[in-house]
Protein backbone atom coordinates (compact mmCIF):
# COMPACT_ATOMS: atom_id res chain seq x y z
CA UNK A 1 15.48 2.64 21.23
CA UNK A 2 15.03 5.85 22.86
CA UNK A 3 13.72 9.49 21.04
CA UNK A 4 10.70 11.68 20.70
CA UNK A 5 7.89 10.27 19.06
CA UNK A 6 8.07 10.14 15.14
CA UNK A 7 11.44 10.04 14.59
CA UNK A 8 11.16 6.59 13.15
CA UNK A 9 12.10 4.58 15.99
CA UNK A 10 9.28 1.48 15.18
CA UNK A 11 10.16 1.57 11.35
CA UNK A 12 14.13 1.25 11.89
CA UNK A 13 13.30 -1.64 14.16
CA UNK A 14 10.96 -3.32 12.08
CA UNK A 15 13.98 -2.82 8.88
CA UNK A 16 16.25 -4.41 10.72
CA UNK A 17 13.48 -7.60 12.28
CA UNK A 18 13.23 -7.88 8.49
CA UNK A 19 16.81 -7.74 7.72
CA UNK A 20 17.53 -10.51 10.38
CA UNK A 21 14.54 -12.78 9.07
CA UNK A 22 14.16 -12.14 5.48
CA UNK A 23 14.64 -15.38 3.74
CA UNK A 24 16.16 -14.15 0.36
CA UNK A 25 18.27 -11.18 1.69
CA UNK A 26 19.77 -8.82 -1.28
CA UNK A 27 23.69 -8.30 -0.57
CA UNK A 28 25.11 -5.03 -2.48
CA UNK A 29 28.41 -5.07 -0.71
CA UNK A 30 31.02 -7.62 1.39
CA UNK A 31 29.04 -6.81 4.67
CA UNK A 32 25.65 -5.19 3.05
CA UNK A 33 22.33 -7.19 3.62
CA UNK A 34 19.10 -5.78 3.25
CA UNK A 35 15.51 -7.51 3.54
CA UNK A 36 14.11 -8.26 0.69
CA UNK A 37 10.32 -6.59 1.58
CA UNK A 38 8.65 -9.63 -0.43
CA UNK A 39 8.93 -13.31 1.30
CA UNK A 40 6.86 -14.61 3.38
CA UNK A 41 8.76 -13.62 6.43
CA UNK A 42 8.98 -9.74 5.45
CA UNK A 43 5.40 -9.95 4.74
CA UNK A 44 4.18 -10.93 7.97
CA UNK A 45 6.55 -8.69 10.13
CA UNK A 46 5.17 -5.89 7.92
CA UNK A 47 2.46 -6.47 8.65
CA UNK A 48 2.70 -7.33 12.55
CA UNK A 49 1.86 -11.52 12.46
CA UNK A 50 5.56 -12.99 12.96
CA UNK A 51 5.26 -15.14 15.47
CA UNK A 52 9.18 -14.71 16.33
CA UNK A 53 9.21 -10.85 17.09
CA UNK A 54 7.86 -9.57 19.83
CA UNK A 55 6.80 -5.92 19.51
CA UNK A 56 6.90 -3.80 23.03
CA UNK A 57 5.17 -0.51 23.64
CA UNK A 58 4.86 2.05 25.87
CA UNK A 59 1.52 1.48 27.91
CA UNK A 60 -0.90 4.62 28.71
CA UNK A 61 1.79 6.26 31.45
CA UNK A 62 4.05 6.64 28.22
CA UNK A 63 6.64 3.74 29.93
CA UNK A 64 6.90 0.27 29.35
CA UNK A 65 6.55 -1.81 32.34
CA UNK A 66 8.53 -4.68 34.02
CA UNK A 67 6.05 -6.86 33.34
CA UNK A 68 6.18 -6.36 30.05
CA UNK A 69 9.88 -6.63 29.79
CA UNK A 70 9.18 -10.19 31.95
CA UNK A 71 6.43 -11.54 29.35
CA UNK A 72 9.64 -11.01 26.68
CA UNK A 73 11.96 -12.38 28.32
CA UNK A 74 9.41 -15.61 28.87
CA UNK A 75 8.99 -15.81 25.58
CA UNK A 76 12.14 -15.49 24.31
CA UNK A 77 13.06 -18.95 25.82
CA UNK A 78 10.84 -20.44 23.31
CA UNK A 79 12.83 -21.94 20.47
CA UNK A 80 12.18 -19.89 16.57
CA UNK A 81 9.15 -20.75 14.23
């Protein structure tokens, strides 16, 4: 994601981290799913602990770096807790 800072770039990506891992998603609609904010999984990515997502920032130049980007991809070989 890409925008100035405080536009709510971090909280739409955690939403949807939680949307993707909640384990008792709410449906309101044929293709609607929402997280539900309260299992154990929405819990810990609110809080930062998942151990299946992988949070990226910008270091103190204001860019991410390669290596960064390299560390992900690493990691993302790994199979899901």
């Amino acid at each position: 994601m890409a925008g100035p800072a405080g536009v709510g770039k971090r909280r739409t990506a955690m939403a949807v981290a939680q949307a993707m891992n909640c384990l008792q998603p709410r449906t309101s609609a044929e293709f609607e799913r929402d997280a539900c904010g309260e299992c154990g999984s929405c819990r810990r990515i609110a809080r930062g602990v998942h151990p299946d997502i992988i949070v990226v920032e910008p270091g103190d130049s204001g860019s991410i770096k390669i290596e960064q980007l390299r560390d992900v991809i690493d990691r993302s070989q790994y199979p899901a807790v």
